[in-house]
Protein backbone atom coordinates (compact mmCIF):
# COMPACT_ATOMS: atom_id res chain seq x y z
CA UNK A 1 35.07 72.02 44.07
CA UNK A 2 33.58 71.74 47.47
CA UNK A 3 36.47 69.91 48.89
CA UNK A 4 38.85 72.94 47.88
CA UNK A 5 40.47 74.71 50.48
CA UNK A 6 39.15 78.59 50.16
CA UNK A 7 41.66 81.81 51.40
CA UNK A 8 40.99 84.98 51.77
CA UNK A 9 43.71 87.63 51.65
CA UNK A 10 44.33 91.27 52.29
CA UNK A 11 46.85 93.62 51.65
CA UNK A 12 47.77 92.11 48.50
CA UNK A 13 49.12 95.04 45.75
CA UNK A 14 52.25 93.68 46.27
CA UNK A 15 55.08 92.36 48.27
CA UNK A 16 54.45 89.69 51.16
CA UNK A 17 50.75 89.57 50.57
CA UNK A 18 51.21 89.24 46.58
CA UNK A 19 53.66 86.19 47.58
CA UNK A 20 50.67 84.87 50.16
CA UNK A 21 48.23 84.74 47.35
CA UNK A 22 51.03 82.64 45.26
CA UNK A 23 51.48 80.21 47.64
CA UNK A 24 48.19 79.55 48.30
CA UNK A 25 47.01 79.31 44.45
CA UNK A 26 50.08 76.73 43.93
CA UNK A 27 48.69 74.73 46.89
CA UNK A 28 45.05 74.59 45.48
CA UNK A 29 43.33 76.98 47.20
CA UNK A 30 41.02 78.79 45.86
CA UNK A 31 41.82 82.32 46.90
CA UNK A 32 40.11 85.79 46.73
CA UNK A 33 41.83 88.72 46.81
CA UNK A 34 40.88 91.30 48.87
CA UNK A 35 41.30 95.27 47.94
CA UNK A 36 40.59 98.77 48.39
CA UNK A 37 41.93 100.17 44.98
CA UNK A 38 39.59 98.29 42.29
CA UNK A 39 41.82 99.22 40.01
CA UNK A 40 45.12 97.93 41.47
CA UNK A 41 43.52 94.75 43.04
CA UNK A 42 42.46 93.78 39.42
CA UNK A 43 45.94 94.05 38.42
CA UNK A 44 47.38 91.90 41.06
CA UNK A 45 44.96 89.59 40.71
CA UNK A 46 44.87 88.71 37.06
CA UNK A 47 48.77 88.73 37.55
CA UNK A 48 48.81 85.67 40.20
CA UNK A 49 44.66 84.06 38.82
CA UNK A 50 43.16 85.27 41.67
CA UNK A 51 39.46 86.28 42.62
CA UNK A 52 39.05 89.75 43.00
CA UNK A 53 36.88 91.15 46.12
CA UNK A 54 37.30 95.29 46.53
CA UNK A 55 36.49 95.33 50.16
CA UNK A 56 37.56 97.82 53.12
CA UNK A 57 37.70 95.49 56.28
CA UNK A 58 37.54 98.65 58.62
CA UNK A 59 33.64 98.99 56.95
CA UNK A 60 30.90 96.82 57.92
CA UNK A 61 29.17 98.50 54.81
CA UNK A 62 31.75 96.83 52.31
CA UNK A 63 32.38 94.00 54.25
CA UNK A 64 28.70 92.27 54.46
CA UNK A 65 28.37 92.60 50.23
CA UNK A 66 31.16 91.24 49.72
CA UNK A 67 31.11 87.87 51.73
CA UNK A 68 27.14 87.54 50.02
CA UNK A 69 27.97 88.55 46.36
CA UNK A 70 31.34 86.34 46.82
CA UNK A 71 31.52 83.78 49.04
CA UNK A 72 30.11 80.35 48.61
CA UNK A 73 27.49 79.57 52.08
């Protein structure tokens, strides 16, 4: 699991990042979705077997729990 290419995506309700997330799951990569809306993320990413990670890149208060709590170091 190591050896597995990781991705980390924003803006990913819908549309071109929803299709980003795709493509990256059906080349192995392990990807996390990243979103604002908890609610909606969780949607998209149980729709495409994602990872979700509610995040707000503008805020260095979201952003620094949710590389720890999600990101393997």
């Amino acid at each position: 699991m190591q050896d597995t290419p990781v991705a980390l995506v924003t803006r990913v309700n819908k549309g071109i990042g929803l299709e980003t997330v795709r493509r990256f799951i059906g080349a192995g990569h392990r990807v996390y979705l990243a979103s604002r809306d908890i609610k909606r993320g969780r949607a998209a990413a149980e729709t495409v077997g994602a990872r979700l990670i509610q995040l707000v890149v503008t805020s260095d208060d979201s952003v620094r729990p949710a590389a720890g709590a999600h990101v393997d170091r």
